[in-house]
C-alpha atoms as a PDB file:
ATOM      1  CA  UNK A   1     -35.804 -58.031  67.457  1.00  0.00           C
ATOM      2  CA  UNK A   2     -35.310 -61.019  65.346  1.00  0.00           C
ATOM      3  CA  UNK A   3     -31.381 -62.222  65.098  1.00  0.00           C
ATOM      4  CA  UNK A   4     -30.621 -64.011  62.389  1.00  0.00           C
ATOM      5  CA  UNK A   5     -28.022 -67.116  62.318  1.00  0.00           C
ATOM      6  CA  UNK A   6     -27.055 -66.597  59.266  1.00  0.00           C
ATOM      7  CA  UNK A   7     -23.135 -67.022  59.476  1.00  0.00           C
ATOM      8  CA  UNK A   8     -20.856 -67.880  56.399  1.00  0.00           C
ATOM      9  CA  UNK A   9     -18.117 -69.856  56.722  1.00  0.00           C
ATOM     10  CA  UNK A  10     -14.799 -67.449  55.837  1.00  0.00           C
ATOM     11  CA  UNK A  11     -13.085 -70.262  54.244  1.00  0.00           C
ATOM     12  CA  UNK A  12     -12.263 -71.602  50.872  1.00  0.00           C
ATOM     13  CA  UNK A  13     -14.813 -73.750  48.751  1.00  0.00           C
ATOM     14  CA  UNK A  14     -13.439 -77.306  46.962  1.00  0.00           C
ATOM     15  CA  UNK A  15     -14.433 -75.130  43.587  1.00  0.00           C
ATOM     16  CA  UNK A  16     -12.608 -72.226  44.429  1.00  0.00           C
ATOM     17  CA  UNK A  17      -9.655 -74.328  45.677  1.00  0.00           C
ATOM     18  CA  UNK A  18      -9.647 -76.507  42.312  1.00  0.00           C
ATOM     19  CA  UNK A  19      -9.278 -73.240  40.266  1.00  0.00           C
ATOM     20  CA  UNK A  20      -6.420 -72.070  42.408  1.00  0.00           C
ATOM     21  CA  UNK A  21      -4.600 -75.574  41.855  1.00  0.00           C
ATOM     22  CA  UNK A  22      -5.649 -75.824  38.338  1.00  0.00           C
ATOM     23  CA  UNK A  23      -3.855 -71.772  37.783  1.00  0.00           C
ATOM     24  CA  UNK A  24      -1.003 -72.798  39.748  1.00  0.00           C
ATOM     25  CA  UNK A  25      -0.548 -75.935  36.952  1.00  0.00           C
ATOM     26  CA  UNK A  26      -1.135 -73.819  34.315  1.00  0.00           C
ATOM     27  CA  UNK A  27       1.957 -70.837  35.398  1.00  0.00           C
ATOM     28  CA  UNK A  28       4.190 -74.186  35.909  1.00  0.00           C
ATOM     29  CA  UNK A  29       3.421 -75.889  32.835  1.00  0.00           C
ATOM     30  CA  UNK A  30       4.350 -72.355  31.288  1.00  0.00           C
ATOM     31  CA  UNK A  31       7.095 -71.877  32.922  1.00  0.00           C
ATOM     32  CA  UNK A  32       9.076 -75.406  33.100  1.00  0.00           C
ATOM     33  CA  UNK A  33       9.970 -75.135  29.259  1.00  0.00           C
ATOM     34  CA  UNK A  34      11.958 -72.041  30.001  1.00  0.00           C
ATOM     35  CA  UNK A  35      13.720 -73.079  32.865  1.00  0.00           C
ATOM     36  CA  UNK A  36      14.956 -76.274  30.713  1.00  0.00           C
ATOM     37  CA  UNK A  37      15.628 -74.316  28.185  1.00  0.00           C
ATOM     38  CA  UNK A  38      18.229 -71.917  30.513  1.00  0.00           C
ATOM     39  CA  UNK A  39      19.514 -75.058  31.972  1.00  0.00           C
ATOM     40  CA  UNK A  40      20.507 -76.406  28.486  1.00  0.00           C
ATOM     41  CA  UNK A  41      21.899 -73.313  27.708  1.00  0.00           C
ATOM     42  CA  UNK A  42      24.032 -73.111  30.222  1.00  0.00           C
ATOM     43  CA  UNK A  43      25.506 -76.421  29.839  1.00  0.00           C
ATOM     44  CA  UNK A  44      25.868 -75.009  26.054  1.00  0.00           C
ATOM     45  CA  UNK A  45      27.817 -72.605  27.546  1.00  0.00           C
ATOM     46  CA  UNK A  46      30.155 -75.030  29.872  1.00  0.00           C
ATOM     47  CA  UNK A  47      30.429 -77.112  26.887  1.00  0.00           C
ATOM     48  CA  UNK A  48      31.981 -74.163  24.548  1.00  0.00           C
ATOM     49  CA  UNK A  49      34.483 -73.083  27.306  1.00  0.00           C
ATOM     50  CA  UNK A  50      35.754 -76.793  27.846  1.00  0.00           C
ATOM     51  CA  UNK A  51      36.414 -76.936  23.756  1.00  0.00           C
ATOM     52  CA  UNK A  52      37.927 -73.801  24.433  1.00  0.00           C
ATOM     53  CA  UNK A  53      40.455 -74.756  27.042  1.00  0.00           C
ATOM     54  CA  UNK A  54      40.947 -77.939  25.041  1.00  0.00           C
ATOM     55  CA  UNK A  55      42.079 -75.953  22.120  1.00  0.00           C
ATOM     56  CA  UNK A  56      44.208 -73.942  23.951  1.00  0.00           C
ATOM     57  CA  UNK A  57      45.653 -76.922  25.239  1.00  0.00           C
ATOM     58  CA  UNK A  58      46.212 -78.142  21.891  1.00  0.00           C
ATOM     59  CA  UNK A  59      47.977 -75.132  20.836  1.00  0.00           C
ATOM     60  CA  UNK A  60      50.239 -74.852  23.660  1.00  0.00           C
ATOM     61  CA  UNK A  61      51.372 -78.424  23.306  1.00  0.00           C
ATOM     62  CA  UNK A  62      52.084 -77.169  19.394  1.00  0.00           C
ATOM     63  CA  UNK A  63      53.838 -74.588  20.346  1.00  0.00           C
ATOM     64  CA  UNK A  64      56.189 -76.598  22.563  1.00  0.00           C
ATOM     65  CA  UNK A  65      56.833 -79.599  20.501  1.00  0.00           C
ATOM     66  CA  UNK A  66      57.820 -77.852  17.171  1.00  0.00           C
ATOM     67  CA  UNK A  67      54.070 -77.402  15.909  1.00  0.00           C
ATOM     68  CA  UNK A  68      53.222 -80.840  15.973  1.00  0.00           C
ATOM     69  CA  UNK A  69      49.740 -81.700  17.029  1.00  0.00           C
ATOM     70  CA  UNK A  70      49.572 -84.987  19.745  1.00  0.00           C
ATOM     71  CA  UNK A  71      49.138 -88.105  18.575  1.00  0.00           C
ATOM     72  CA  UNK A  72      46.660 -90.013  18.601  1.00  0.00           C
ATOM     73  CA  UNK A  73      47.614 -92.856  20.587  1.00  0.00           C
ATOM     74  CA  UNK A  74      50.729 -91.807  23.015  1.00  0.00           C
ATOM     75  CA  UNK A  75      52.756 -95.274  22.859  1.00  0.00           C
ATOM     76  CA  UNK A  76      53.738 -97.315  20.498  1.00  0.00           C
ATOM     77  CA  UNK A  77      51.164-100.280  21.836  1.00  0.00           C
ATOM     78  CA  UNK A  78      49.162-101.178  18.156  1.00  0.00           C
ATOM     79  CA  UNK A  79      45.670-101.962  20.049  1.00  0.00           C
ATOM     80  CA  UNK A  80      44.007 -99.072  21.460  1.00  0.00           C
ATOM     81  CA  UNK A  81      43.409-100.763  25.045  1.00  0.00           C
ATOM     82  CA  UNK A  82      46.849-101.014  25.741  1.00  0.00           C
ATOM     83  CA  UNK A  83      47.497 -97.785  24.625  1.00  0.00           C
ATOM     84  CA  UNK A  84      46.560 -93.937  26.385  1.00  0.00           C
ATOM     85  CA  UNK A  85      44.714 -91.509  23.917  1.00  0.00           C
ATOM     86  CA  UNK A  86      45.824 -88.128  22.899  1.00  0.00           C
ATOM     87  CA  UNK A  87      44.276 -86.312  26.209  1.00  0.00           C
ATOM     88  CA  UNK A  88      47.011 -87.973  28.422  1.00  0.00           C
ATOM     89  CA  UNK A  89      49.613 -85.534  26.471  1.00  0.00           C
ATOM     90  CA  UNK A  90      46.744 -82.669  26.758  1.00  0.00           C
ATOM     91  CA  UNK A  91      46.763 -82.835  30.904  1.00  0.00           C
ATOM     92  CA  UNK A  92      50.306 -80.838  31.679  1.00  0.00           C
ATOM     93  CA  UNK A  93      48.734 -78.142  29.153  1.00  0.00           C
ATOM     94  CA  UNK A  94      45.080 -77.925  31.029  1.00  0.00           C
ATOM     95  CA  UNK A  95      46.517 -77.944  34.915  1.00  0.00           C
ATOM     96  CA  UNK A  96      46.537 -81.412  35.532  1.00  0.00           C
ATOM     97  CA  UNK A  97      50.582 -81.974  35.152  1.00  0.00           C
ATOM     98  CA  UNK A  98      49.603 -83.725  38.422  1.00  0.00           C
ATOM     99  CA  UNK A  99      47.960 -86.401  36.912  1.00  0.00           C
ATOM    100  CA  UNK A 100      50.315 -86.591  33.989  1.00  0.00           C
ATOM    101  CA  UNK A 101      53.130 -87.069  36.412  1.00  0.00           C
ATOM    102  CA  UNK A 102      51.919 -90.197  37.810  1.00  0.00           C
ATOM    103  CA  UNK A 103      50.881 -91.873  34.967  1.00  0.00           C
ATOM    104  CA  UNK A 104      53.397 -94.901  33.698  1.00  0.00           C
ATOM    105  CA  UNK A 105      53.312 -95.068  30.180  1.00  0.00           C
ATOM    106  CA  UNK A 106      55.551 -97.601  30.153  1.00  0.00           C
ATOM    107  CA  UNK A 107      52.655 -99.793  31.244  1.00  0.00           C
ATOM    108  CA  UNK A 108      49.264-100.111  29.576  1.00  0.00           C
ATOM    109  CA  UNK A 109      46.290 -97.720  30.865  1.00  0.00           C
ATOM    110  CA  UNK A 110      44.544-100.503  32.503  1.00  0.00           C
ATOM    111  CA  UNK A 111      47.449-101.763  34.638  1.00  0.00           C
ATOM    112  CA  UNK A 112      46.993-101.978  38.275  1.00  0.00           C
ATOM    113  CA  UNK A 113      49.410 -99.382  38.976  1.00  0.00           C
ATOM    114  CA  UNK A 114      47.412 -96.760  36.343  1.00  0.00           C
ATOM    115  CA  UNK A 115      43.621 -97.429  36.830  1.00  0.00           C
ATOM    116  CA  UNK A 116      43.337 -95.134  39.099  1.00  0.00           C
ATOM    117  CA  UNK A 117      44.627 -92.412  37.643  1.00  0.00           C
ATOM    118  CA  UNK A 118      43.039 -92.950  33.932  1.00  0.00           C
ATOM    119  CA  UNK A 119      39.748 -93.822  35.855  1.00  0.00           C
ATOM    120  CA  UNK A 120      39.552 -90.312  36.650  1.00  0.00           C
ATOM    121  CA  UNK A 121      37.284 -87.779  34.907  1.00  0.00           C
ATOM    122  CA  UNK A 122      38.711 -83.944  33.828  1.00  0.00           C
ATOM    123  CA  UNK A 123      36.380 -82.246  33.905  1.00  0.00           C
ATOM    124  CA  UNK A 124      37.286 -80.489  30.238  1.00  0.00           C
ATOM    125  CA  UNK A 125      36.847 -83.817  28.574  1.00  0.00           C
ATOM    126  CA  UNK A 126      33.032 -84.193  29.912  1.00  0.00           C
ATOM    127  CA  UNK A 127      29.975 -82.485  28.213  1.00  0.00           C
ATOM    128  CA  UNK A 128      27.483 -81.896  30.349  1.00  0.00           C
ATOM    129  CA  UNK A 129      24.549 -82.575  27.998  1.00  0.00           C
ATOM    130  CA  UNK A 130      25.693 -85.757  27.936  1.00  0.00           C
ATOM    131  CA  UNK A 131      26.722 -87.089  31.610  1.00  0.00           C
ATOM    132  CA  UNK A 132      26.008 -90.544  30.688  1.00  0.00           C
ATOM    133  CA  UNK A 133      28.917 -90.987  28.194  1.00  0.00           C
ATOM    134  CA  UNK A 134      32.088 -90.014  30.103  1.00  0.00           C
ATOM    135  CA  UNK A 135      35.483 -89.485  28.601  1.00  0.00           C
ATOM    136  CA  UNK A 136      38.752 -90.710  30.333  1.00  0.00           C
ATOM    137  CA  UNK A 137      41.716 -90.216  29.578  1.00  0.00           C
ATOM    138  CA  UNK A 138      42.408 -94.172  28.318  1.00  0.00           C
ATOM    139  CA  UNK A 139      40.329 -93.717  25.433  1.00  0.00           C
END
């Protein structure tokens, strides 16, 4: 009785491992485009509700000062760095009386004694499709 050696390795070929990797591209080129596209739709989404609390905002500061909407500048200051921008008046109305309280308009927004507090980002001011352009509350 003759015994052949004929054993066969149980592993993968470099072929058979190419196709695998070359599949595995393919289902991940497929399926990054849809996973971007539910990413920008949900900052679609945050985007809408932070207009939406902003309007409410704006109509609850109506509603208290006689139905006038804010200004557009909050001081009298005729250049707009020395001045704060209508979102200071929005912050009692969107749960940041907090911040609102320690701001001194009295001095301009840069003023040692307010950058910290108009340096901040709200959150409702931001959109985040665009997190590169923030929105304080000094401009």
């Amino acid at each position: 009785m003759k015994t052949s050696n004929n054993h066969r390795c149980l592993g993968f070929t470099i072929v058979e491992l190419l196709v695998v990797i070359a599949i595995m591209g393919l289902l991940l080129s497929v399926t990054l485009p849809a996973v971007q596209m539910a990413r920008e739709s949900a900052r679609n989404t945050q985007c809408r509700n932070n207009l939406r609390q902003l309007s409410l905002a704006v109509n609850a500061y109506a509603q208290q000062y006689e139905e006038t909407l804010p200004a557009y500048w909050v001081t009298a200051n005729q250049r707009p760095w020395e001045n704060f921008s209508w979102r200071a008046s929005m912050l009692p109305f969107m749960e940041h009386a907090y911040l609102y309280d320690q701001l001194q308009f009295e001095l301009i927004p840069l003023a040692e004694e307010n950058f910290e507090n108009v340096s901040q980002l709200v959150d409702v001011f931001q959109c985040p499709s665009t997190p590169g352009s923030p929105r304080h509350i000094r401009q």
